[in-house]
N, C-alpha and C. Protein backbone atom coordinates (compact mmCIF):
# COMPACT_ATOMS: atom_id res chain seq x y z
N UNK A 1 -171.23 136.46 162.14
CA UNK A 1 -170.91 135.12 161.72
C UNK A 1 -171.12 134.91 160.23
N UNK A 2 -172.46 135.35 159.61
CA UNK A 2 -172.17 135.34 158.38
C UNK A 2 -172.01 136.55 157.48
N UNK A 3 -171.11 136.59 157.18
CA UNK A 3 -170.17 137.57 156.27
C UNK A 3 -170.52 137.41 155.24
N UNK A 4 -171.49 136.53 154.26
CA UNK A 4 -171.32 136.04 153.10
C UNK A 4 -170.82 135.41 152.41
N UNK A 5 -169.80 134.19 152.72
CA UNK A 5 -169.36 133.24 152.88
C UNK A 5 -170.21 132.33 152.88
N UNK A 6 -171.31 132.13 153.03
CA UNK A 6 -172.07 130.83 153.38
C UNK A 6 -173.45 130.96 152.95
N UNK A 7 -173.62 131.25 151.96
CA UNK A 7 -175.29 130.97 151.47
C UNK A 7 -176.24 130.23 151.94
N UNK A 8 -177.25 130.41 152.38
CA UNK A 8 -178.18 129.68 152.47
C UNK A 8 -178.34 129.72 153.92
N UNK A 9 -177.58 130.35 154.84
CA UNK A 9 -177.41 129.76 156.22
C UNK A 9 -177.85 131.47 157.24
N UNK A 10 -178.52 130.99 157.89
CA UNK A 10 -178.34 132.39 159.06
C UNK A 10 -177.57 133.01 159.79
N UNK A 11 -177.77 134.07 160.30
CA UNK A 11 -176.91 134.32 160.45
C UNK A 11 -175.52 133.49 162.38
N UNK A 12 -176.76 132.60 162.43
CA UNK A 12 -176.04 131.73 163.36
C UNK A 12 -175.20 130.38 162.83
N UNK A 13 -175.05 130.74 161.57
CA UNK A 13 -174.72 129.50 160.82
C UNK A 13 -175.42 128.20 160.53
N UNK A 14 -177.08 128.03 161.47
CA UNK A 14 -177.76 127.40 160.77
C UNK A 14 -178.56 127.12 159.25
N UNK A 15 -178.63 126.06 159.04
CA UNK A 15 -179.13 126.13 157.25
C UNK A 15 -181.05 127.17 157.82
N UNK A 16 -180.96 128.01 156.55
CA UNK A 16 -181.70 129.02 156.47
C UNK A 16 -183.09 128.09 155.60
N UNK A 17 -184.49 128.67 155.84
CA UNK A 17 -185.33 128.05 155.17
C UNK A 17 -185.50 128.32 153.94
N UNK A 18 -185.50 127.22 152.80
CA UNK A 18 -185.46 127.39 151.48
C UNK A 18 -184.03 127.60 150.79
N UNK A 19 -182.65 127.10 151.65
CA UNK A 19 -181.39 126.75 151.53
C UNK A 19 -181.72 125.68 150.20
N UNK A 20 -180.79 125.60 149.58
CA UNK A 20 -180.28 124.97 148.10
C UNK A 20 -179.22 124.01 148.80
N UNK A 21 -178.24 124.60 150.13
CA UNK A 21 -177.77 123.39 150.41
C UNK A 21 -177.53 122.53 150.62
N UNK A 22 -178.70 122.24 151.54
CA UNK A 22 -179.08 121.11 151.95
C UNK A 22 -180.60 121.05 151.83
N UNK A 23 -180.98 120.22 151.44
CA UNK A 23 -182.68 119.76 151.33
C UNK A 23 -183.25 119.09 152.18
N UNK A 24 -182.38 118.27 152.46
CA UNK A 24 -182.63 117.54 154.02
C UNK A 24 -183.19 115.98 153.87
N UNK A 25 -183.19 115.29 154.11
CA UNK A 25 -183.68 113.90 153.93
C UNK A 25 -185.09 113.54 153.53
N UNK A 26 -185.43 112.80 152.18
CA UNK A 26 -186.32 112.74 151.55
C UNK A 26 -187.28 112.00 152.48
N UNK A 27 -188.70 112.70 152.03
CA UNK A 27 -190.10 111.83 153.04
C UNK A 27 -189.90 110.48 153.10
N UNK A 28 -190.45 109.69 153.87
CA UNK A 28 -190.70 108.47 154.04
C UNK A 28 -189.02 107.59 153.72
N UNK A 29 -187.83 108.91 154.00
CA UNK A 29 -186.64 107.30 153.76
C UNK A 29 -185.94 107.55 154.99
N UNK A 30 -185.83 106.39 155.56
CA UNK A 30 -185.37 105.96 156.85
C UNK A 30 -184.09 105.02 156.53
N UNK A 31 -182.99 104.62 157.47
CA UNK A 31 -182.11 103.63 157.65
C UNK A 31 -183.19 102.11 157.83
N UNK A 32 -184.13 102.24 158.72
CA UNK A 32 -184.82 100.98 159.02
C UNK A 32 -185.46 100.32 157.53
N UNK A 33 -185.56 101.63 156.84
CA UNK A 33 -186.65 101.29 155.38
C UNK A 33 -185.80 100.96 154.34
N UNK A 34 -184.60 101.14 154.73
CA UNK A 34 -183.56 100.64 153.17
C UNK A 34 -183.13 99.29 153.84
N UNK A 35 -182.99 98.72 155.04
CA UNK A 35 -182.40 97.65 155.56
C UNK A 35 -183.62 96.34 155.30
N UNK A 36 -185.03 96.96 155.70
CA UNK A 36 -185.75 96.11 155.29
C UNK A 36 -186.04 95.75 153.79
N UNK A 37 -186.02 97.02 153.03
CA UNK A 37 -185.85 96.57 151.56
C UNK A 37 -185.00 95.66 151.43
N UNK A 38 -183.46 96.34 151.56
CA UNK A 38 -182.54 94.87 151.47
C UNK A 38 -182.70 93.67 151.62
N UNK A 39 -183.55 93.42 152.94
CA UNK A 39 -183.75 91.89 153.81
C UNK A 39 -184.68 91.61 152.33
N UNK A 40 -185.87 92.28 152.16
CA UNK A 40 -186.58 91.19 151.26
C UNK A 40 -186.07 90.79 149.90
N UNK A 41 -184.77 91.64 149.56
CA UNK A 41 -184.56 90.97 148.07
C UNK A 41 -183.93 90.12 147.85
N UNK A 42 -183.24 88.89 146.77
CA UNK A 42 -183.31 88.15 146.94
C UNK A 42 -181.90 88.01 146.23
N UNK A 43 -180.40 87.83 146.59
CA UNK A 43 -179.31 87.93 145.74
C UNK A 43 -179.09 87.24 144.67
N UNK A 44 -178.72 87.84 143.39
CA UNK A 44 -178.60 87.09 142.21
C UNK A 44 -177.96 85.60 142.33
N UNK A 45 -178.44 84.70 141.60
CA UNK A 45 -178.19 83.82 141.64
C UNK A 45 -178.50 82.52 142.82
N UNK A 46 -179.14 83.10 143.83
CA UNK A 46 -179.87 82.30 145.07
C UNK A 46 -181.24 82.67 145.08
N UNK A 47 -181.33 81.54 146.15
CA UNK A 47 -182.92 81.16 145.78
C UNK A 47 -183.97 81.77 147.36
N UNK A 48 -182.49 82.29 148.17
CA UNK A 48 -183.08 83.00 149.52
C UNK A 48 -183.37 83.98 149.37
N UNK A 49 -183.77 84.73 149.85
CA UNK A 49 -183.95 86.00 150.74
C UNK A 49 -183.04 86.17 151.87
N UNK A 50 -182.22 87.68 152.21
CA UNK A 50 -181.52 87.80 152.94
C UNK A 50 -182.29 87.66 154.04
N UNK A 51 -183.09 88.26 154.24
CA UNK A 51 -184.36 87.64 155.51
C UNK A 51 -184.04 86.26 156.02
N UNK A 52 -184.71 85.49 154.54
CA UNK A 52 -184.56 84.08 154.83
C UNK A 52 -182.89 83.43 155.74
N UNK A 53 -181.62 83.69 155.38
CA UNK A 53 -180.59 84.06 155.52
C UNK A 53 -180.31 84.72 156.70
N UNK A 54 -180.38 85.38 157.39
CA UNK A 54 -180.35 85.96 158.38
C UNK A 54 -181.34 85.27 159.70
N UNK A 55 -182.55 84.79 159.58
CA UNK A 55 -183.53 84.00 159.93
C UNK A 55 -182.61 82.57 160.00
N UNK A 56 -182.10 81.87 159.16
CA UNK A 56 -181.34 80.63 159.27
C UNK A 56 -180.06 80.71 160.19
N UNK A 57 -179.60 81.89 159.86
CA UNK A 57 -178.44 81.87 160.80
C UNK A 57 -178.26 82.11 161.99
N UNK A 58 -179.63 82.69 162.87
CA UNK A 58 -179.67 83.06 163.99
C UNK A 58 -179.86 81.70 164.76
N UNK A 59 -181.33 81.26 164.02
CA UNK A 59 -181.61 79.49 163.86
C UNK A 59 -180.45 78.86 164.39
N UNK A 60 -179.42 78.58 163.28
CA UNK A 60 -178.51 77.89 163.34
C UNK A 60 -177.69 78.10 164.95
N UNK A 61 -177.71 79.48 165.36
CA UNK A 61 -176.51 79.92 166.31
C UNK A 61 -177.27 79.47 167.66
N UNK A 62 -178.53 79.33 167.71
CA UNK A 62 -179.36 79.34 168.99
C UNK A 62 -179.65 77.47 168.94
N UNK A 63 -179.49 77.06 168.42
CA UNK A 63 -180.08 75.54 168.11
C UNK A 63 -178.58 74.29 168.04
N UNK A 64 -177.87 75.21 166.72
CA UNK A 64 -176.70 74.27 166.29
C UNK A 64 -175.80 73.82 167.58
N UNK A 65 -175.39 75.46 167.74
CA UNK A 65 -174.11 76.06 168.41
C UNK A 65 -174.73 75.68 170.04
N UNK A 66 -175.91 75.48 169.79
CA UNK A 66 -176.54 75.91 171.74
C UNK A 66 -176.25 77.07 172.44
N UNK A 67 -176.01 78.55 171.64
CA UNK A 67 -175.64 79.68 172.05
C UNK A 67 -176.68 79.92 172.95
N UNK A 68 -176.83 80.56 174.59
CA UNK A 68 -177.47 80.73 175.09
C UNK A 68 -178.44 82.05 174.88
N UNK A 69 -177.46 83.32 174.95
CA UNK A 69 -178.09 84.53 174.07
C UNK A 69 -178.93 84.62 173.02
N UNK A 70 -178.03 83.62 172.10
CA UNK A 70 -179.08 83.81 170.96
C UNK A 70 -180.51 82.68 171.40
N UNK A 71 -180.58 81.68 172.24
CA UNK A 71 -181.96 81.07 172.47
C UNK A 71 -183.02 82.35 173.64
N UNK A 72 -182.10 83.00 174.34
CA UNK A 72 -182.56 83.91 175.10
C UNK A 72 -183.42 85.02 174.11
N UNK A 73 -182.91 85.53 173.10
CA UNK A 73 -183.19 86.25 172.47
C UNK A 73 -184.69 86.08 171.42
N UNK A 74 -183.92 85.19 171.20
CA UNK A 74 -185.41 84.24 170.57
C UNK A 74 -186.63 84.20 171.04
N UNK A 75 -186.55 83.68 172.45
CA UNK A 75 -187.82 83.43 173.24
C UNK A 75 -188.44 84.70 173.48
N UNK A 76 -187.17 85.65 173.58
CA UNK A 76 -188.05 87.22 174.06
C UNK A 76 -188.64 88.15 173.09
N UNK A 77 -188.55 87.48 171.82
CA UNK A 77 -188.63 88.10 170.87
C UNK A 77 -190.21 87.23 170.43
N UNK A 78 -190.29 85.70 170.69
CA UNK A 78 -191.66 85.05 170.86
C UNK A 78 -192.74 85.65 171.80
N UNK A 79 -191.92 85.50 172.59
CA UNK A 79 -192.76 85.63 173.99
C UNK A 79 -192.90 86.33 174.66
N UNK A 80 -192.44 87.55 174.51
CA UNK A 80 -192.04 89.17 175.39
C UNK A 80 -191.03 88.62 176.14
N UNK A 81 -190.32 90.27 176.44
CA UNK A 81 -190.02 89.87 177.92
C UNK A 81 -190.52 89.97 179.11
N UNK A 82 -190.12 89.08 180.15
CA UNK A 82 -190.80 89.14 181.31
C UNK A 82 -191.57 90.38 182.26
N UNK A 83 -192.22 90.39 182.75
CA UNK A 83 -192.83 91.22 183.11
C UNK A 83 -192.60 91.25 184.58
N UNK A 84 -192.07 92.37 185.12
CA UNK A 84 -191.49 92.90 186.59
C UNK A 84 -193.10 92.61 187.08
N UNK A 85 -193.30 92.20 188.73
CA UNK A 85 -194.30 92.39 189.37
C UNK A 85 -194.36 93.80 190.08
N UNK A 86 -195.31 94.54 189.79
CA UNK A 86 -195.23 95.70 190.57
C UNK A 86 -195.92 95.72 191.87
N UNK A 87 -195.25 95.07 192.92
CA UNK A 87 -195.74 94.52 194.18
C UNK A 87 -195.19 95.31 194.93
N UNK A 88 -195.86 96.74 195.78
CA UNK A 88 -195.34 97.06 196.86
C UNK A 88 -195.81 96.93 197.98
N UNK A 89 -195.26 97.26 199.14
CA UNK A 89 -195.16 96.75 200.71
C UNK A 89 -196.16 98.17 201.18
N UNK A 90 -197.37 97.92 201.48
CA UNK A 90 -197.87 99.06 202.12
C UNK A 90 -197.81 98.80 203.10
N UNK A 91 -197.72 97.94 203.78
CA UNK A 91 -197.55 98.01 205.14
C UNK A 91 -196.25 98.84 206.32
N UNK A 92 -196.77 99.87 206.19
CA UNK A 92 -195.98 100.75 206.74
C UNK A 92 -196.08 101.62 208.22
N UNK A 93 -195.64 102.14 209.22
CA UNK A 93 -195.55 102.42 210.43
C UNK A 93 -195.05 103.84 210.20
N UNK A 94 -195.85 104.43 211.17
CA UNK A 94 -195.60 106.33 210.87
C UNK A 94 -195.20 106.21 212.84
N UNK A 95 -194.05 106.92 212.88
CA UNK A 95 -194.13 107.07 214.21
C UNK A 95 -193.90 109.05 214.23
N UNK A 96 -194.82 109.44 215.36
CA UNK A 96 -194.58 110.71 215.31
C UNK A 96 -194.46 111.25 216.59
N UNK A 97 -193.29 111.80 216.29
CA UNK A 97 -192.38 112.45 218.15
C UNK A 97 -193.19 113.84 218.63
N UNK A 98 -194.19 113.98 219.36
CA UNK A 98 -194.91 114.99 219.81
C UNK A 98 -193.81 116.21 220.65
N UNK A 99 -192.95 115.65 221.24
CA UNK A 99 -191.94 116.20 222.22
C UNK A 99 -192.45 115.65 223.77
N UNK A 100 -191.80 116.60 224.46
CA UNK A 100 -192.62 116.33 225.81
C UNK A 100 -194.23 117.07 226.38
N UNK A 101 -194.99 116.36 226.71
CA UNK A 101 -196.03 116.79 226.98
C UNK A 101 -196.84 118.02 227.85
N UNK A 102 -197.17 119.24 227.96
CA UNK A 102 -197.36 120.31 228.68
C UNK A 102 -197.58 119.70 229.92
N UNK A 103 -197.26 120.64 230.78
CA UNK A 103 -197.37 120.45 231.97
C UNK A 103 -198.46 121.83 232.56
């Protein structure tokens, strides 16, 4: 598979350790960690936070609109969601067929 064609890689075509090609995704950066950066900054010329902004508009959709989802969402996001009872039935009956009895 690799012929030499492909630096850095084994010979299964995976990237090889200490590859130049790929380095691989820097410590500590995540999709969740650039989205929350985003949320807290604050767009030129306004006085919100996209947070703030995003926070108003959900507001708005669960309150204004009377969207049910979005008040559903809300509450479960306050309040957990509900919690299943884990209630089972022990009351249970074993019947066991011996056959017929020696004679």
């Amino acid at each position: 598979m690799n012929n030499g064609k492909h630096k850095g890689r084994t010979a299964l075509g995976k990237f090889a350790l200490g590859n130049k090609i790929s380095k691989g995704r820097p410590p500590g950066w995540t999709l969740t960690s650039m989205i929350r950066e985003k949320l807290e900054s604050v767009p030129a010329g306004e006085k919100q936070s996209y947070a703030d902004k995003l926070v108003q508009s959900v507001m708005d959709k669960a309150l204004v609109e009377r969207d049910h989802h979005s008040q559903k969402m809300i509450m479960n996001y306050i309040d957990g969601m509900p919690k299943e009872k884990g209630e089972v039935d022990l009351n249970v009956k074993f019947v066991v067929d011996l056959g017929k009895p020696k004679e």
